[in-house]
PDB file of N, CA and C in Angstrom:
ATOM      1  N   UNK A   1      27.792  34.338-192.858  1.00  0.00           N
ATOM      2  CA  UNK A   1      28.315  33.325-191.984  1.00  0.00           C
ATOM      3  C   UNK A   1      29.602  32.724-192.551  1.00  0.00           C
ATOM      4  N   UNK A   2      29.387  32.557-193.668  1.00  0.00           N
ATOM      5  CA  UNK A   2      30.708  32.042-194.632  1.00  0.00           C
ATOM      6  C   UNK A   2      31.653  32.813-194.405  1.00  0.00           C
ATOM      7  N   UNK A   3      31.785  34.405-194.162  1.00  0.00           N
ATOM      8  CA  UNK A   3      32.956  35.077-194.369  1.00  0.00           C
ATOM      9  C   UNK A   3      33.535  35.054-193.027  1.00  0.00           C
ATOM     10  N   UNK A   4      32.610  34.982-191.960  1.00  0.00           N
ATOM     11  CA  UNK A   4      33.194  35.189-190.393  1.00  0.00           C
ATOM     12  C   UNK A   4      33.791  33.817-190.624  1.00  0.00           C
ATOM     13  N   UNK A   5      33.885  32.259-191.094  1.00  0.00           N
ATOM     14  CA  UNK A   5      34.437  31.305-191.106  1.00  0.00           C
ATOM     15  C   UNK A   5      35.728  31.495-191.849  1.00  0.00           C
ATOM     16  N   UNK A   6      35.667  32.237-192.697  1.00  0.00           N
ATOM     17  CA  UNK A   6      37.169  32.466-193.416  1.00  0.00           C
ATOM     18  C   UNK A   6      37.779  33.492-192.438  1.00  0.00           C
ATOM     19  N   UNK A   7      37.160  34.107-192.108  1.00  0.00           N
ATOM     20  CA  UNK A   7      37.857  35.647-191.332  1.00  0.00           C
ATOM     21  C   UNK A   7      38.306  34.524-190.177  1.00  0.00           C
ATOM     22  N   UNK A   8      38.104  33.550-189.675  1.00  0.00           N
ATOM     23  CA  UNK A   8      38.434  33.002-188.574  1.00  0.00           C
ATOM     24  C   UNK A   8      39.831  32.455-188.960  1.00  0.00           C
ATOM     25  N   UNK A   9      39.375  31.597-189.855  1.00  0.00           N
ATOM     26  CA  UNK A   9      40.517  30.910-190.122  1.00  0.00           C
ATOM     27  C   UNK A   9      41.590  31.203-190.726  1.00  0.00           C
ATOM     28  N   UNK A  10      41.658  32.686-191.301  1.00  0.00           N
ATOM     29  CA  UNK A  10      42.594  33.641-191.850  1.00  0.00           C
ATOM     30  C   UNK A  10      43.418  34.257-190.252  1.00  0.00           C
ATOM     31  N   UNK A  11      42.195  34.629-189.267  1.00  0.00           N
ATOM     32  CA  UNK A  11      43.064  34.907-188.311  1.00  0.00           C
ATOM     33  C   UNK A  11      44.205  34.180-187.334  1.00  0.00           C
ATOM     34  N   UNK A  12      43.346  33.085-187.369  1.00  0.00           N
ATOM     35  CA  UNK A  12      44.151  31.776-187.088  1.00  0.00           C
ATOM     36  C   UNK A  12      45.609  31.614-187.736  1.00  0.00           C
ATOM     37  N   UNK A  13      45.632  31.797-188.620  1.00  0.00           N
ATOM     38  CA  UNK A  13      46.816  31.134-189.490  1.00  0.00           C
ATOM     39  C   UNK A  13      47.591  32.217-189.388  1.00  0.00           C
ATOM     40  N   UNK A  14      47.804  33.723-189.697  1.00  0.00           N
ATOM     41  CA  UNK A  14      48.167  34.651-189.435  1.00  0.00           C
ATOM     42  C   UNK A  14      48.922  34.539-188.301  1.00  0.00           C
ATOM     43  N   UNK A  15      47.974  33.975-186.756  1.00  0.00           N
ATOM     44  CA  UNK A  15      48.575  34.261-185.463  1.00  0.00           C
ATOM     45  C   UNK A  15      49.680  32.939-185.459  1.00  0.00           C
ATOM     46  N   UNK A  16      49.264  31.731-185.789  1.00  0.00           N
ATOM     47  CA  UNK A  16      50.143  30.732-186.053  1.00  0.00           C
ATOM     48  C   UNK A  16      51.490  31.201-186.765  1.00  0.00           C
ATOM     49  N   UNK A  17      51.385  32.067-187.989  1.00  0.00           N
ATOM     50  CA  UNK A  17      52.711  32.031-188.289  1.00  0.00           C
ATOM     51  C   UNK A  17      53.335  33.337-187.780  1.00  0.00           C
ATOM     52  N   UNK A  18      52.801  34.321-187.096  1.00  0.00           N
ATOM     53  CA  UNK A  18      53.734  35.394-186.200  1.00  0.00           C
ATOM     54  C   UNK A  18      54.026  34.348-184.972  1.00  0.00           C
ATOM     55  N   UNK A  19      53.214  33.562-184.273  1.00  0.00           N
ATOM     56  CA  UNK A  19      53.928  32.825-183.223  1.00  0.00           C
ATOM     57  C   UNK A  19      55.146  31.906-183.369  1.00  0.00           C
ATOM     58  N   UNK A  20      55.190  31.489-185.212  1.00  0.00           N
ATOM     59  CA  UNK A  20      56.254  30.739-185.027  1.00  0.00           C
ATOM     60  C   UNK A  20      57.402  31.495-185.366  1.00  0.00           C
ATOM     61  N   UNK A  21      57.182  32.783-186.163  1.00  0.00           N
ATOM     62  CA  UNK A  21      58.005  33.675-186.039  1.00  0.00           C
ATOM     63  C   UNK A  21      58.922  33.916-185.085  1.00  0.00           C
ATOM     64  N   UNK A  22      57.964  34.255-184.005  1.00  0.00           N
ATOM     65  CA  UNK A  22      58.640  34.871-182.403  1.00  0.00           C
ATOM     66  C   UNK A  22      59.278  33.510-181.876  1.00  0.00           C
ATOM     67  N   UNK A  23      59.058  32.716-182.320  1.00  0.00           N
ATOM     68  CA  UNK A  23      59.779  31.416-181.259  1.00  0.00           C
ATOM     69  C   UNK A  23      60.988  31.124-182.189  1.00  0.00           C
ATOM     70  N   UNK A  24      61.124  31.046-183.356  1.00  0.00           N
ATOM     71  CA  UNK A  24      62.168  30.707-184.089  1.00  0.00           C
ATOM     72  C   UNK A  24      63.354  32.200-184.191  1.00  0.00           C
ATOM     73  N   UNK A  25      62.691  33.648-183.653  1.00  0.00           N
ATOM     74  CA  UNK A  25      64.077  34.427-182.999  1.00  0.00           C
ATOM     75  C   UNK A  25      64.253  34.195-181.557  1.00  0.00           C
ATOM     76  N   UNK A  26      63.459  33.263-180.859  1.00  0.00           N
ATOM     77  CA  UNK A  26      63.850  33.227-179.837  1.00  0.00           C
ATOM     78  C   UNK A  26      64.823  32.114-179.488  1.00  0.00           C
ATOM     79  N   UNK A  27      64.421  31.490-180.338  1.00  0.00           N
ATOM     80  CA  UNK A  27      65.500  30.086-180.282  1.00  0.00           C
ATOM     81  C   UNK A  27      66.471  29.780-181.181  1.00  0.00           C
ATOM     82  N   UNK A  28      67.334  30.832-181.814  1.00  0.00           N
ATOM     83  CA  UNK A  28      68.081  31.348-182.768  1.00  0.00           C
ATOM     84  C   UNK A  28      68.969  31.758-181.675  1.00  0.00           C
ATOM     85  N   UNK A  29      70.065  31.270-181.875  1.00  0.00           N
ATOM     86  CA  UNK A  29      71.300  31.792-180.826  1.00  0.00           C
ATOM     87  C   UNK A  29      71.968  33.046-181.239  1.00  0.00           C
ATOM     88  N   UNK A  30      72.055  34.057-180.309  1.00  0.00           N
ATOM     89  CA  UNK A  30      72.264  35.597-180.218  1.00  0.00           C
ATOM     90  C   UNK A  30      74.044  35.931-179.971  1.00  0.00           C
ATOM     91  N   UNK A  31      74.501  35.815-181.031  1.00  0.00           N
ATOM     92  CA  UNK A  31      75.912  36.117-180.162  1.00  0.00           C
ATOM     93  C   UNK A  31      76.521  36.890-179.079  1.00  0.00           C
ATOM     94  N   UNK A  32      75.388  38.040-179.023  1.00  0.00           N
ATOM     95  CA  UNK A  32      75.479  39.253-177.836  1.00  0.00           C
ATOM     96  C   UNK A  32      75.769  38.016-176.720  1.00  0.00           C
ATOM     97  N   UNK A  33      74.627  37.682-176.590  1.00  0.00           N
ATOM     98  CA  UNK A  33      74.717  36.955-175.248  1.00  0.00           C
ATOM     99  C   UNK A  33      76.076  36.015-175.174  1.00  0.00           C
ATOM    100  N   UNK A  34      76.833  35.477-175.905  1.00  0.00           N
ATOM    101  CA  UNK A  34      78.023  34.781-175.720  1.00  0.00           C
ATOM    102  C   UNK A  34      78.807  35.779-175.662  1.00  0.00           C
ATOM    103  N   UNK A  35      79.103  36.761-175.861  1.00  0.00           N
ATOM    104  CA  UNK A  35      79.906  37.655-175.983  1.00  0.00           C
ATOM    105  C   UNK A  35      79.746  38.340-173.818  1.00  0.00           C
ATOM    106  N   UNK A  36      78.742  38.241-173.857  1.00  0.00           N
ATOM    107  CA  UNK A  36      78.011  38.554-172.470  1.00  0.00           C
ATOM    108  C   UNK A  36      78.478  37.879-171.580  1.00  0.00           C
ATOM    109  N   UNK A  37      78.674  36.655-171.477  1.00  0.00           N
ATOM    110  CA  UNK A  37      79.208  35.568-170.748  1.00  0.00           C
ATOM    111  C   UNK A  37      80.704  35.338-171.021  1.00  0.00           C
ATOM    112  N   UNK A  38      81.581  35.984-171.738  1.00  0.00           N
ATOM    113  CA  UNK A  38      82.693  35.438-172.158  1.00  0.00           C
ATOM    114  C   UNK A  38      83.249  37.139-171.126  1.00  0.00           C
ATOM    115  N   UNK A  39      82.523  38.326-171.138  1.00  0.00           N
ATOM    116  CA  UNK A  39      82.844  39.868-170.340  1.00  0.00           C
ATOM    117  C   UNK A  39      82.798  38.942-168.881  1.00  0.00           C
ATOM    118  N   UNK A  40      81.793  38.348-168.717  1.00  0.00           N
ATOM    119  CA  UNK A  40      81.739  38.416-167.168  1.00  0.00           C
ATOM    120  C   UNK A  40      82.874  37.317-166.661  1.00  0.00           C
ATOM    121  N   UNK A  41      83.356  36.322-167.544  1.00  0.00           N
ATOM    122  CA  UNK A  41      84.422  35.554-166.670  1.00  0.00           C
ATOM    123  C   UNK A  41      85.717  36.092-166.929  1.00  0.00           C
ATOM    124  N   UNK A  42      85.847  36.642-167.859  1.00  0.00           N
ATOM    125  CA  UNK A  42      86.673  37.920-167.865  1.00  0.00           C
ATOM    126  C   UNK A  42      87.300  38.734-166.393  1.00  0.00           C
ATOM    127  N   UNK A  43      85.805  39.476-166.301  1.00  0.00           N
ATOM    128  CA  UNK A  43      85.865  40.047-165.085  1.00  0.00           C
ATOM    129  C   UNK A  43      85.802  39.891-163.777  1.00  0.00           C
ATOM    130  N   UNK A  44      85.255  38.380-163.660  1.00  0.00           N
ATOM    131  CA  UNK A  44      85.700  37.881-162.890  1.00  0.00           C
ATOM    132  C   UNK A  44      86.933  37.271-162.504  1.00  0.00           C
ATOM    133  N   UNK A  45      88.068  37.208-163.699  1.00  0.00           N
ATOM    134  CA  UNK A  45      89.173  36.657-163.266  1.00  0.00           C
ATOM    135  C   UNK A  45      90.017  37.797-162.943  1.00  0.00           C
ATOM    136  N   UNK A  46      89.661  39.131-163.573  1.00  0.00           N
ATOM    137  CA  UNK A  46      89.998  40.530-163.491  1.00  0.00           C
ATOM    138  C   UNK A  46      89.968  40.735-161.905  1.00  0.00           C
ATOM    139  N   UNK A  47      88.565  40.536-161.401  1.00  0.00           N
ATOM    140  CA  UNK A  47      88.441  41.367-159.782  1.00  0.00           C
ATOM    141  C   UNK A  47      89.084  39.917-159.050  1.00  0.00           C
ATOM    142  N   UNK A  48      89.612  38.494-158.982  1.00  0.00           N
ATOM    143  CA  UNK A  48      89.947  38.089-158.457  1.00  0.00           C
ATOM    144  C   UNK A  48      91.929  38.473-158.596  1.00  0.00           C
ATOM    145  N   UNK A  49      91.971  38.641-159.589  1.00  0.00           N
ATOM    146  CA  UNK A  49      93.036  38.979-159.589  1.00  0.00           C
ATOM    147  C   UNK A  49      93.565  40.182-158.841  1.00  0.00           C
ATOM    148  N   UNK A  50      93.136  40.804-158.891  1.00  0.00           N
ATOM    149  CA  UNK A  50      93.020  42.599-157.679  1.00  0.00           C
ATOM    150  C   UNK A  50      92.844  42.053-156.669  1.00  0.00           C
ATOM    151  N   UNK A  51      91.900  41.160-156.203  1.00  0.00           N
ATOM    152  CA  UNK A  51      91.914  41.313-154.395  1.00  0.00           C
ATOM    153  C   UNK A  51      93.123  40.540-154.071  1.00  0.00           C
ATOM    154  N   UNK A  52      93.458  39.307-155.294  1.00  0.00           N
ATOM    155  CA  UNK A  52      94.771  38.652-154.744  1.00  0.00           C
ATOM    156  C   UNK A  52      96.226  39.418-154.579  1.00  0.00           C
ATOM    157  N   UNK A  53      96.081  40.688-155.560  1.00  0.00           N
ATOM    158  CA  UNK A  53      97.395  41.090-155.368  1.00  0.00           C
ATOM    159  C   UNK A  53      97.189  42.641-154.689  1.00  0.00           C
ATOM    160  N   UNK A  54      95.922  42.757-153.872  1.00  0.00           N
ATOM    161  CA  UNK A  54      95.861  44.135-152.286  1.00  0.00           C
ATOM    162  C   UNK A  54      96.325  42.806-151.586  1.00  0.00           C
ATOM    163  N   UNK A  55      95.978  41.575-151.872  1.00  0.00           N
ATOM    164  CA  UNK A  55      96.250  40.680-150.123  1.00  0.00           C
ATOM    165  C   UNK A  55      97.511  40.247-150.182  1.00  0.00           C
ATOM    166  N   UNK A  56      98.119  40.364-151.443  1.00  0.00           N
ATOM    167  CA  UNK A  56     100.003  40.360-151.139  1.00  0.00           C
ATOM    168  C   UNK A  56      99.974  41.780-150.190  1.00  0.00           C
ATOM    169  N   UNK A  57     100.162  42.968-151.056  1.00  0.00           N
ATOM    170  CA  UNK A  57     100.355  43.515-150.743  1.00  0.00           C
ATOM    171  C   UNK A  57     100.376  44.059-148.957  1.00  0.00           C
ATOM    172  N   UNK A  58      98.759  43.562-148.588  1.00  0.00           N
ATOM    173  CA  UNK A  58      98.505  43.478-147.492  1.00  0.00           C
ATOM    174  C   UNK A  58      99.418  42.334-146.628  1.00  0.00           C
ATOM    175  N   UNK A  59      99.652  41.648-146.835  1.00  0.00           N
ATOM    176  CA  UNK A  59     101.055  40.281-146.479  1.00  0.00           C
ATOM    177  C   UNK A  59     102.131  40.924-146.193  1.00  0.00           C
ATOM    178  N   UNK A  60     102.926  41.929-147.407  1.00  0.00           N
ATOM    179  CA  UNK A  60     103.922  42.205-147.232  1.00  0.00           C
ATOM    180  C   UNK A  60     103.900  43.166-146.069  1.00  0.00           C
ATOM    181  N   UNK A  61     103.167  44.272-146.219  1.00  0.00           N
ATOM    182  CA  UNK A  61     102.693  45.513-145.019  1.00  0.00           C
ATOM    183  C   UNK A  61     102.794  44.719-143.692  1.00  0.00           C
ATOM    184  N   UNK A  62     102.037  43.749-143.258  1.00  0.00           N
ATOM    185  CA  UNK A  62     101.931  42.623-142.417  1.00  0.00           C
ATOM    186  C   UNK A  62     100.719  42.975-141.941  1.00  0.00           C
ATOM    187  N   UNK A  63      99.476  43.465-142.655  1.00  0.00           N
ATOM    188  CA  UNK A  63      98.336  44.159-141.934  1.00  0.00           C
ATOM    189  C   UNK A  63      97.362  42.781-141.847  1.00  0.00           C
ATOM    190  N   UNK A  64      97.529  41.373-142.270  1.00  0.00           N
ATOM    191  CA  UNK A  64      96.822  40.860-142.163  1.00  0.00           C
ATOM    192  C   UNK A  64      98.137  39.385-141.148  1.00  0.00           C
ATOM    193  N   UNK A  65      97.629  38.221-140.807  1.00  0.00           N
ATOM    194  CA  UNK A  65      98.268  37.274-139.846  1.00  0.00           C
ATOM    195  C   UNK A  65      98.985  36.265-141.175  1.00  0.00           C
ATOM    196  N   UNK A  66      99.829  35.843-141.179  1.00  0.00           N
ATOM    197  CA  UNK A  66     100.358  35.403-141.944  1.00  0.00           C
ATOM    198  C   UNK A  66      99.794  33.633-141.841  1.00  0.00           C
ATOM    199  N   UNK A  67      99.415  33.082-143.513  1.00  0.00           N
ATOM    200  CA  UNK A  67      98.550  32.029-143.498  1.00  0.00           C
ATOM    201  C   UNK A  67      97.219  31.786-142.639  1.00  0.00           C
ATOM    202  N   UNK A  68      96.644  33.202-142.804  1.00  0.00           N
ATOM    203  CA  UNK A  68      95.630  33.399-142.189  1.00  0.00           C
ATOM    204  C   UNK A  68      94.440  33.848-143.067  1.00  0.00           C
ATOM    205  N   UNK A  69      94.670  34.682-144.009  1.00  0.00           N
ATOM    206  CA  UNK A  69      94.082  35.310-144.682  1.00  0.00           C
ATOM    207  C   UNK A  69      93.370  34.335-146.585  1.00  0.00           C
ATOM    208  N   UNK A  70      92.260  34.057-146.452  1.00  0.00           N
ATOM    209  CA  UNK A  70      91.893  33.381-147.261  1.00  0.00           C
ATOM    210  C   UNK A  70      92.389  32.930-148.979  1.00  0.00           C
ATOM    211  N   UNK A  71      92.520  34.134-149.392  1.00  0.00           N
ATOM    212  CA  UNK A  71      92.868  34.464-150.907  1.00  0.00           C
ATOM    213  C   UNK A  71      94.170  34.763-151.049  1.00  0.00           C
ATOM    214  N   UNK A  72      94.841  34.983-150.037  1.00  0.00           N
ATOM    215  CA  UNK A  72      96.148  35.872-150.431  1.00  0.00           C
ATOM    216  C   UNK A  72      97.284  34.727-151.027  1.00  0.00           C
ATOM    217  N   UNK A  73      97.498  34.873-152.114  1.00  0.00           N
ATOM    218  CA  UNK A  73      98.629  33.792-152.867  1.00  0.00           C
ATOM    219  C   UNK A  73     100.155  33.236-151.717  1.00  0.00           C
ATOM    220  N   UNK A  74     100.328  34.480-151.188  1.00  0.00           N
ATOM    221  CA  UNK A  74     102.053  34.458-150.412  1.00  0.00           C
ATOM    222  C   UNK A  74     101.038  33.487-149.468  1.00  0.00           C
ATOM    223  N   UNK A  75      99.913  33.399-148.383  1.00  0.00           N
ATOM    224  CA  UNK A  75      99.224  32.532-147.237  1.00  0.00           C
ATOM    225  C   UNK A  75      99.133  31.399-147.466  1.00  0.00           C
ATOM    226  N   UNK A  76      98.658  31.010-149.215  1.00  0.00           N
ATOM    227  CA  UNK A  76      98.379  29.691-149.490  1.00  0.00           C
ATOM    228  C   UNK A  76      99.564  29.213-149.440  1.00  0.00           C
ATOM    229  N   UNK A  77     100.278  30.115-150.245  1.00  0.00           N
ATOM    230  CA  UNK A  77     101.745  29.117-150.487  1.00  0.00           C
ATOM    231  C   UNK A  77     102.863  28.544-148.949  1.00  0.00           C
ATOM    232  N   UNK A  78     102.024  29.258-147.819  1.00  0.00           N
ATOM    233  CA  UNK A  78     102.875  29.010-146.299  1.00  0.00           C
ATOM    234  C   UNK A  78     102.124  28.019-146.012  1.00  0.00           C
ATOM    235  N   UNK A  79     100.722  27.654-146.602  1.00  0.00           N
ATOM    236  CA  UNK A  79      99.985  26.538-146.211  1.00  0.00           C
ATOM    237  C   UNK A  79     100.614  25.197-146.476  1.00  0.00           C
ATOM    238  N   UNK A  80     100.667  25.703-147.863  1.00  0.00           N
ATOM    239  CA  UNK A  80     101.176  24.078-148.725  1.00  0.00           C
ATOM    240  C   UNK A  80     102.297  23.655-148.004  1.00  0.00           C
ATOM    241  N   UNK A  81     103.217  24.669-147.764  1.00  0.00           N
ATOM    242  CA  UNK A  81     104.666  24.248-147.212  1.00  0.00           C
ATOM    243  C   UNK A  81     104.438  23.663-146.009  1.00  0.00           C
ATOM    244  N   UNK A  82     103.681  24.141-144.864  1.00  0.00           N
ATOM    245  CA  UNK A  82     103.304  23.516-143.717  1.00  0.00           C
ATOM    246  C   UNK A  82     102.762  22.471-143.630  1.00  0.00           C
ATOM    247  N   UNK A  83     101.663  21.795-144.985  1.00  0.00           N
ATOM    248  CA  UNK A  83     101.060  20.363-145.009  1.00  0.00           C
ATOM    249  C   UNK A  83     102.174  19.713-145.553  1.00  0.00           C
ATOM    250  N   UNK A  84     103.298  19.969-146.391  1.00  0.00           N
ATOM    251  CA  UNK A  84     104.252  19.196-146.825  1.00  0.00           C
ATOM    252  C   UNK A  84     105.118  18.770-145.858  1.00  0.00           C
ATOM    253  N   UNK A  85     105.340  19.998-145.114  1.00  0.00           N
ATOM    254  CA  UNK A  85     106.340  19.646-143.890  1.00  0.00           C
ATOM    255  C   UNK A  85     105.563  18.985-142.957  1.00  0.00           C
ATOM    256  N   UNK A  86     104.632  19.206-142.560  1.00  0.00           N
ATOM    257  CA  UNK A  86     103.783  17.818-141.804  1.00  0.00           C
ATOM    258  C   UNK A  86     103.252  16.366-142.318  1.00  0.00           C
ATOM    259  N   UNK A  87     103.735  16.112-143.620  1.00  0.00           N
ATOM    260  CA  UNK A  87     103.377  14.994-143.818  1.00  0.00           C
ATOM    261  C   UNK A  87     104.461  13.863-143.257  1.00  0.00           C
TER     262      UNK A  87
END
């Protein structure tokens, strides 16, 4: 009976310190992951940058209405001029 009480409490302590194991790499900051987040706004300024300069492009062609088109840099900039000149 004595030994199943040690065998208990040996297992106990064992699982206690692999659990604090696993929580102290889990809560240990991973640089991957910053590195992860630093690619994606990256690439996001990457693919905004491409659709802004097909929607010049598309501006200049005239395939889209001029200050019509959401993103396109040359549209905004006919905007601003038009709220300036209407103020």
């Amino acid at each position: 009976m004595k030994f199943l009480q040690i065998f208990t409490i040996v297992l106990l302590l064992a699982n206690l310190i692999y659990t604090g194991c696993i929580l102290r790499e889990t809560l240990a900051p991973n640089p991957a992951i910053a590195q992860i987040q630093e690619l994606k706004e990256h690439t996001m300024i990457r693919d905004t940058q491409l659709i802004q300069a097909v929607l010049m492009l598309h501006h200049e062609a005239g395939l889209h209405d001029v200050g019509e088109e959401f993103m396109c840099p040359m549209c905004d900039q006919i905007k601003k001029q038009m709220q300036m000149v209407s103020k």
